[in-house]
Each structure stands twice: as C-alpha cells, then as structure tokens.
C-alpha atoms as a PDB file:
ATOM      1  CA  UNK A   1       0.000   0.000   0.000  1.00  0.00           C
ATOM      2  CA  UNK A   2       3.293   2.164   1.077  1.00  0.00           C
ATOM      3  CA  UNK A   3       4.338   1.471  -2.902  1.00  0.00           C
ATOM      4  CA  UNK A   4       0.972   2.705  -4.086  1.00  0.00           C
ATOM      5  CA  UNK A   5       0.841   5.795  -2.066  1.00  0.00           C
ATOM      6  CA  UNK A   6       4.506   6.762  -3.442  1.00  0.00           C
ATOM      7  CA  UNK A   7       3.273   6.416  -7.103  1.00  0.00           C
ATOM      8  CA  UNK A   8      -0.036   7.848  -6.678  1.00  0.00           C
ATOM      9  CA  UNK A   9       2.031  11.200  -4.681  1.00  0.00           C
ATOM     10  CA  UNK A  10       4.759  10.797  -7.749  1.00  0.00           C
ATOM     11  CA  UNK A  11       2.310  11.057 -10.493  1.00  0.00           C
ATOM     12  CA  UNK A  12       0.329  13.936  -8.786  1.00  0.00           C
ATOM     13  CA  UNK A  13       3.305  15.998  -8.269  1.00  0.00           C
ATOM     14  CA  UNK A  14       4.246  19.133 -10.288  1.00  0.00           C
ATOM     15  CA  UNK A  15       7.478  17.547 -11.494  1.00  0.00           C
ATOM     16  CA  UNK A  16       5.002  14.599 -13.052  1.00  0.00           C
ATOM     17  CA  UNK A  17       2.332  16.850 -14.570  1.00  0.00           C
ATOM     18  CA  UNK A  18       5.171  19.412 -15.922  1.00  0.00           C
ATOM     19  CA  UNK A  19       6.912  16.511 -17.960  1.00  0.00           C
ATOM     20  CA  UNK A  20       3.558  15.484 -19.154  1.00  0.00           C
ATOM     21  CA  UNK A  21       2.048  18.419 -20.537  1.00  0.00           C
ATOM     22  CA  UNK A  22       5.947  19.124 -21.741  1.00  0.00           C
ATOM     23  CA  UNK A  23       5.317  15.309 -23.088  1.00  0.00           C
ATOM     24  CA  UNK A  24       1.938  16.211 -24.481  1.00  0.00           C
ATOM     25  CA  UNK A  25       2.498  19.425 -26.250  1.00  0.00           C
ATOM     26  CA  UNK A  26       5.810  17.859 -27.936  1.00  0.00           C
ATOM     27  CA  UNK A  27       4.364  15.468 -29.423  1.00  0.00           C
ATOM     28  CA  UNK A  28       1.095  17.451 -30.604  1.00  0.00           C
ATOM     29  CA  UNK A  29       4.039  19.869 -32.268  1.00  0.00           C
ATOM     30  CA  UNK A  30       5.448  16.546 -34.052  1.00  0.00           C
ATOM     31  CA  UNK A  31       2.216  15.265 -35.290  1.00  0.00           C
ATOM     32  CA  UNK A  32       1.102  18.390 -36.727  1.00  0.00           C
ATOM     33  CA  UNK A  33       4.223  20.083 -38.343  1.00  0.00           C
ATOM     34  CA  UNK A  34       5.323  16.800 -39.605  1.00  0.00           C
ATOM     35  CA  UNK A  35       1.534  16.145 -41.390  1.00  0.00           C
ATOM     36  CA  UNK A  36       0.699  19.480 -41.692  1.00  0.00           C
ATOM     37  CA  UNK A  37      -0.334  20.242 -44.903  1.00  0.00           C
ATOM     38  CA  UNK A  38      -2.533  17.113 -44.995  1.00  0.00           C
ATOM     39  CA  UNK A  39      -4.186  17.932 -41.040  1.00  0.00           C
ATOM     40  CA  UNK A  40      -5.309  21.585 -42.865  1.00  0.00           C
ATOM     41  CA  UNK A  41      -6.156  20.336 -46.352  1.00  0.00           C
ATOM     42  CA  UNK A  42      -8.696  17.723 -44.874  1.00  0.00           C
ATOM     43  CA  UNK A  43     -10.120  19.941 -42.131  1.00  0.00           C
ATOM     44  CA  UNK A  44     -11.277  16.433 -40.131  1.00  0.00           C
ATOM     45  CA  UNK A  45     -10.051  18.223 -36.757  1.00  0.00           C
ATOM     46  CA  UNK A  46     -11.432  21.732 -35.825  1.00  0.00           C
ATOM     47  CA  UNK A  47      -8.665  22.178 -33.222  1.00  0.00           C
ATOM     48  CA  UNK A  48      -5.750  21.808 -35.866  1.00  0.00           C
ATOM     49  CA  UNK A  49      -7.444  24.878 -37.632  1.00  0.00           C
ATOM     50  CA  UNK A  50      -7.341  26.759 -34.763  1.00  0.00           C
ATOM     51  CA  UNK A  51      -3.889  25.967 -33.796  1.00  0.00           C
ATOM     52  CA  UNK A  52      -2.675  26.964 -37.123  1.00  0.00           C
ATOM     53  CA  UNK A  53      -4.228  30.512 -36.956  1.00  0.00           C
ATOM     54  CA  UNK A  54      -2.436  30.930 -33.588  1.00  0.00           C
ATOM     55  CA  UNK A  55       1.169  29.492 -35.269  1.00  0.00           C
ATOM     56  CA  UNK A  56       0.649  32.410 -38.173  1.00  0.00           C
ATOM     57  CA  UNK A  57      -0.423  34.919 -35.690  1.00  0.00           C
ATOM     58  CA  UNK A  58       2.699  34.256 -33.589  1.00  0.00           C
ATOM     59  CA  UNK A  59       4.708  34.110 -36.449  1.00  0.00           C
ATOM     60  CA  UNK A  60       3.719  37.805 -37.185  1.00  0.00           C
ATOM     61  CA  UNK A  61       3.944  38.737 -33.733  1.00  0.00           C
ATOM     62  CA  UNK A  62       7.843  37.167 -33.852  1.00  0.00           C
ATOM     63  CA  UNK A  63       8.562  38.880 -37.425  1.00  0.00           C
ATOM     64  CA  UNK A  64       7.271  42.259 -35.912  1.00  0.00           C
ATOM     65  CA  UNK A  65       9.510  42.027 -32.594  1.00  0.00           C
ATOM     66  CA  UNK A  66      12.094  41.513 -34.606  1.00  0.00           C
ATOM     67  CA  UNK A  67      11.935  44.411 -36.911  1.00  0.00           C
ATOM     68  CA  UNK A  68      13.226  44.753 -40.199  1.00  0.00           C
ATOM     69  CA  UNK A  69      16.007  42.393 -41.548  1.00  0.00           C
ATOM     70  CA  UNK A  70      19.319  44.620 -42.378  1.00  0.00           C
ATOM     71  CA  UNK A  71      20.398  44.890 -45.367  1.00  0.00           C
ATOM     72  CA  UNK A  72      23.512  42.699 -47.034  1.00  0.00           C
ATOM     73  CA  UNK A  73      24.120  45.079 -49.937  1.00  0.00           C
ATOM     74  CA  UNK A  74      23.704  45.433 -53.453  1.00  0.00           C
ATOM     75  CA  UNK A  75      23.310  42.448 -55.513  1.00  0.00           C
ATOM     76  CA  UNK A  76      25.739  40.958 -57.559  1.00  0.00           C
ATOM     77  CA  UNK A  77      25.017  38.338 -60.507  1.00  0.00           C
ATOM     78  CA  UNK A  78      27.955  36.310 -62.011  1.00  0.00           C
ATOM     79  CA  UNK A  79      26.881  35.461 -65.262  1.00  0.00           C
ATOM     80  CA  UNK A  80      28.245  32.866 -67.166  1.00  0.00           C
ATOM     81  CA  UNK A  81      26.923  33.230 -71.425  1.00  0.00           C
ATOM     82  CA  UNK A  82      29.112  32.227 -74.320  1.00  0.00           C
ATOM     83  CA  UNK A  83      31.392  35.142 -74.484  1.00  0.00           C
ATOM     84  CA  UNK A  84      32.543  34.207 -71.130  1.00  0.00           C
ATOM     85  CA  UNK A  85      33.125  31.026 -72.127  1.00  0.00           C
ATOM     86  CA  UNK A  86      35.354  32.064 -74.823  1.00  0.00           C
ATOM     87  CA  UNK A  87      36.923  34.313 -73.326  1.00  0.00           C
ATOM     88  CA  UNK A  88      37.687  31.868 -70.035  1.00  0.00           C
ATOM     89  CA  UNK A  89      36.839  28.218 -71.626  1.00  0.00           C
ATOM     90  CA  UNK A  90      34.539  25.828 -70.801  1.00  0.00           C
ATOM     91  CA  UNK A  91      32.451  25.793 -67.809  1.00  0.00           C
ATOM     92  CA  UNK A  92      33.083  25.094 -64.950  1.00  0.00           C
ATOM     93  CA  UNK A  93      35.755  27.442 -64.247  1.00  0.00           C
ATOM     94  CA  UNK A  94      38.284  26.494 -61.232  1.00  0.00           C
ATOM     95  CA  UNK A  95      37.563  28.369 -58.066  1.00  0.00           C
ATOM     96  CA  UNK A  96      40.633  30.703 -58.273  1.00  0.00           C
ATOM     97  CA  UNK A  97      38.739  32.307 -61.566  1.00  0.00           C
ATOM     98  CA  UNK A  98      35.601  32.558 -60.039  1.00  0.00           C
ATOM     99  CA  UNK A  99      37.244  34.116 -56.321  1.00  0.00           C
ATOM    100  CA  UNK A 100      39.134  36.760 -58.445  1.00  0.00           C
ATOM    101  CA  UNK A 101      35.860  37.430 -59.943  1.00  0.00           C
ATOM    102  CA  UNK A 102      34.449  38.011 -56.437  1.00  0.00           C
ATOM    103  CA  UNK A 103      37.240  39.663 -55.072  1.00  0.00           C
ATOM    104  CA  UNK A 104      37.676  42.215 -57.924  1.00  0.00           C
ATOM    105  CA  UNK A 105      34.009  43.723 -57.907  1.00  0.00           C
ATOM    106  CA  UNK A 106      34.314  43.832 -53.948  1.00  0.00           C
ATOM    107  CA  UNK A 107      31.644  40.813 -53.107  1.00  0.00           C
ATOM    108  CA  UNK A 108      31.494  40.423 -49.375  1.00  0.00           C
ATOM    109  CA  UNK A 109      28.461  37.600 -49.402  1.00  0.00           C
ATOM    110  CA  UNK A 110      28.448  34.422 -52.480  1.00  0.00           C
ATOM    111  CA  UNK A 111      25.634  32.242 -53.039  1.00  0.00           C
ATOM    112  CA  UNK A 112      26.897  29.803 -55.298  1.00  0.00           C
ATOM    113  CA  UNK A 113      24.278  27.458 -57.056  1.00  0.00           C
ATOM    114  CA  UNK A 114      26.007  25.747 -59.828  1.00  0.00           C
ATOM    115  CA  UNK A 115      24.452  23.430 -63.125  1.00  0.00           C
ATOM    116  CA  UNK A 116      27.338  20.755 -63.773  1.00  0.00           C
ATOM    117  CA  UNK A 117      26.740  19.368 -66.790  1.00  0.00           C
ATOM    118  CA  UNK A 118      29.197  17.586 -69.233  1.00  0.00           C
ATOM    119  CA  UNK A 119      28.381  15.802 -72.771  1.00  0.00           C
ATOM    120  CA  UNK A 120      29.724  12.518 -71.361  1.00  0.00           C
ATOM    121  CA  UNK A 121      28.443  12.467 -68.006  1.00  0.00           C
ATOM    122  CA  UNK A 122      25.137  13.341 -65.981  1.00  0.00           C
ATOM    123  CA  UNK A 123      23.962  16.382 -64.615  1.00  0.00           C
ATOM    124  CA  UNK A 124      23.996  17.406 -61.160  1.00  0.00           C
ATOM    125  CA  UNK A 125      23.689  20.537 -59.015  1.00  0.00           C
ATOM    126  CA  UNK A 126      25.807  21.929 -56.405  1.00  0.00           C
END
C-alpha cells in the first residue's frame, strides 16, 4: 500500500504533470508540423485549424519584434553566357577564376548554385 501511495504522490506531483504536458504538447508539435499540410487540407479536426491561426499569428507577432532584416548590400550576378566562355573556356571554371571574380568587384556575401553538366556524363547541381 506504502508502494501505491509513493506512485499515486509521484504522479500527482508538479514535477510529473510538468513533464507530461511538456510530453503532451511535444508530441502534438510533431504530429502536426510533420503532417501538416494534410491535417489543414482535410479539415477532419477543428482544433488543428485553430492551432494553425495561432502558429501564423505568432509568427507575425515574432517577425514584428524583430523588426526589419538589415540589409547585405547590393546584388551581384555572375553570369556565365558564351562570351565568357570564350573568353575563359569551358564551364566550370576552377575556383581561383571565379574568387578573383568576387574579389575584384568587392563581393562580401556568395551564393553559389552551380548546373554541372558535361556531354559525357550526368547532370547534377551543387
């Protein structure tokens, strides 16, 4: 009886019922962000709807407290057409031609999506 009484005061505590709504919220966050487009498509469960209005009106409230995003700079584009490749040869170009490309016009942020693609091999981007 002793036992029973330690489990029973265990399971009422604050400790328990913290790690089980911690527990229970969890795991309503992995059901519905992992099926999420299919809980709000169907519209089977009232309460997903609702909890989806709250998660975009948070994420405003979060986007708003955090102001405006500064700015990087200006934009550069690297463009690669045919007179570049004559002038350079064929693409791609080793990563000492494209760095003195960035360094020269001053580029202090790269995004680098590149196409490889070669008459005797497959394609595949980087």
């Amino acid at each position: 009886m002793k036992i029973f009484r330690r489990i029973a005061k265990f399971f009422i505590s604050p400790l328990a019922l913290g790690i089980a709504i911690t527990l229970g919220f969890a795991f309503f966050a992995i059901v519905f962000y992992s099926y999420k487009e299919e809980i709000i498509l169907k519209k089977e469960n009232p309460f997903f709807d609702y909890f989806n209005i709250a998660h975009q009106i948070t994420v405003d409230m979060r986007l708003q407290v955090r102001g405006p995003k500064k700015e990087i700079g200006p934009v550069a584009i690297l463009a690669v057409d045919e007179a570049s490749l004559e002038k350079f040869g064929h693409w791609p170009w080793p990563r000492n031609r494209v760095g003195e490309a960035v360094v020269k016009r001053g580029i202090k942020h790269l995004l680098l999506r590149q196409r490889f693609c070669f008459a005797h091999q497959f394609c595949f981007d980087i």
